[in-house]
Protein backbone atom coordinates (compact mmCIF):
# COMPACT_ATOMS: atom_id res chain seq x y z
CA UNK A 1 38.98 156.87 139.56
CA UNK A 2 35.29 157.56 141.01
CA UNK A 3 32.76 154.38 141.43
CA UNK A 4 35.04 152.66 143.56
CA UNK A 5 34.38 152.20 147.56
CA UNK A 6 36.08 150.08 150.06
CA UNK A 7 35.55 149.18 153.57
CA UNK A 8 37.59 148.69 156.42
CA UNK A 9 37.35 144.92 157.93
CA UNK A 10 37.51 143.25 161.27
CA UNK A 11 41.35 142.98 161.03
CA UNK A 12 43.35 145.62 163.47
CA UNK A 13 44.37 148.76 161.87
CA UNK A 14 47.99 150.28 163.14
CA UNK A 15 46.58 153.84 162.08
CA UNK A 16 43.22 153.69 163.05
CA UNK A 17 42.34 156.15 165.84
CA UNK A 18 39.46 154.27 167.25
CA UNK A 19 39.85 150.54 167.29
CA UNK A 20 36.05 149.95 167.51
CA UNK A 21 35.64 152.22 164.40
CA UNK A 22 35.63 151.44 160.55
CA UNK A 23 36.44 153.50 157.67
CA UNK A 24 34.44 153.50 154.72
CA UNK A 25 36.26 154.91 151.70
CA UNK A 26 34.49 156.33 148.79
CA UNK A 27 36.70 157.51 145.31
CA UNK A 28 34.87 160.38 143.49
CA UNK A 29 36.87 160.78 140.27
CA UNK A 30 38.19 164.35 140.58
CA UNK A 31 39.04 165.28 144.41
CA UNK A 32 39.73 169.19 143.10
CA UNK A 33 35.94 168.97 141.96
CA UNK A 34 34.17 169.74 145.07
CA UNK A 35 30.66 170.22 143.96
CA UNK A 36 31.04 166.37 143.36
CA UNK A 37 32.42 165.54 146.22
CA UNK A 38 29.72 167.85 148.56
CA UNK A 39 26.93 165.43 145.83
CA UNK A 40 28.74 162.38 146.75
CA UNK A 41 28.68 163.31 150.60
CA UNK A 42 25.37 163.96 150.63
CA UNK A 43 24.06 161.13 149.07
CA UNK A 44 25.89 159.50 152.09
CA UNK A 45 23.48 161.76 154.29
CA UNK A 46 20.85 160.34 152.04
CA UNK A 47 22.18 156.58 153.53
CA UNK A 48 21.76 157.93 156.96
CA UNK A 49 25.06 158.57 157.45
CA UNK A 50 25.36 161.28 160.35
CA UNK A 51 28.51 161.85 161.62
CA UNK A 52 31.21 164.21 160.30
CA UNK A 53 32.37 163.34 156.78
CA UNK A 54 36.22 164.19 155.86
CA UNK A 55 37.71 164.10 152.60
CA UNK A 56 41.28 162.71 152.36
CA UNK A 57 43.02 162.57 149.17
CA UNK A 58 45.10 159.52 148.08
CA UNK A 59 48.56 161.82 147.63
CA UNK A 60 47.43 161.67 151.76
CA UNK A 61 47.48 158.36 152.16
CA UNK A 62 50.42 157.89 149.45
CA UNK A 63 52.42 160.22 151.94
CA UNK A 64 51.30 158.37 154.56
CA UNK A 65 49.56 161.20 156.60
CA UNK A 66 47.63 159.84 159.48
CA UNK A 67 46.10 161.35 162.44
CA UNK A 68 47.48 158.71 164.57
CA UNK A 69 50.75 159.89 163.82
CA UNK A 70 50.23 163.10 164.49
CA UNK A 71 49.51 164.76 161.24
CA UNK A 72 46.62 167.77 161.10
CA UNK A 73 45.05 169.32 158.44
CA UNK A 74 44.99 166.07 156.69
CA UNK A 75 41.33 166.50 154.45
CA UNK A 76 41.01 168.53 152.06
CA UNK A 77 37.39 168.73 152.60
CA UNK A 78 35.97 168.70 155.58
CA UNK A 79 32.56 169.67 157.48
């Protein structure tokens, strides 16, 4: 996929951890190529953004895999 981003809005999320935090999420095109994925994150770093960046893949999400619920181990990239 790549090029794609979304952001989470305003609106309540059941399977957010944090109610006063958002998630941005950011599609590289390959998740199995991680020298992209370490480029994409640290152009984020470039953005200013500081805090620890995981990397969940949709067939995560698809399964529905949330920490909320319980799940661990859930990125396949993490810092």
């Amino acid at each position: 996929m790549g090029g794609r981003v979304k952001v989470a809005t305003a609106k309540p999320n059941p399977n957010a951890v944090n109610p006063d935090k958002r998630v941005i999420c950011i599609y590289t095109y390959d998740c199995e190529d991680e020298e992209d994925v370490k480029r994409v994150r640290q152009e984020l770093r470039k953005l200013g953004i500081t805090g620890k960046i995981p990397y969940k893949t949709d067939k995560a999400t698809l399964r529905g895999r949330y920490q909320i619920r319980g799940d661990k181990k859930i990125s396949k990239y993490f810092e």
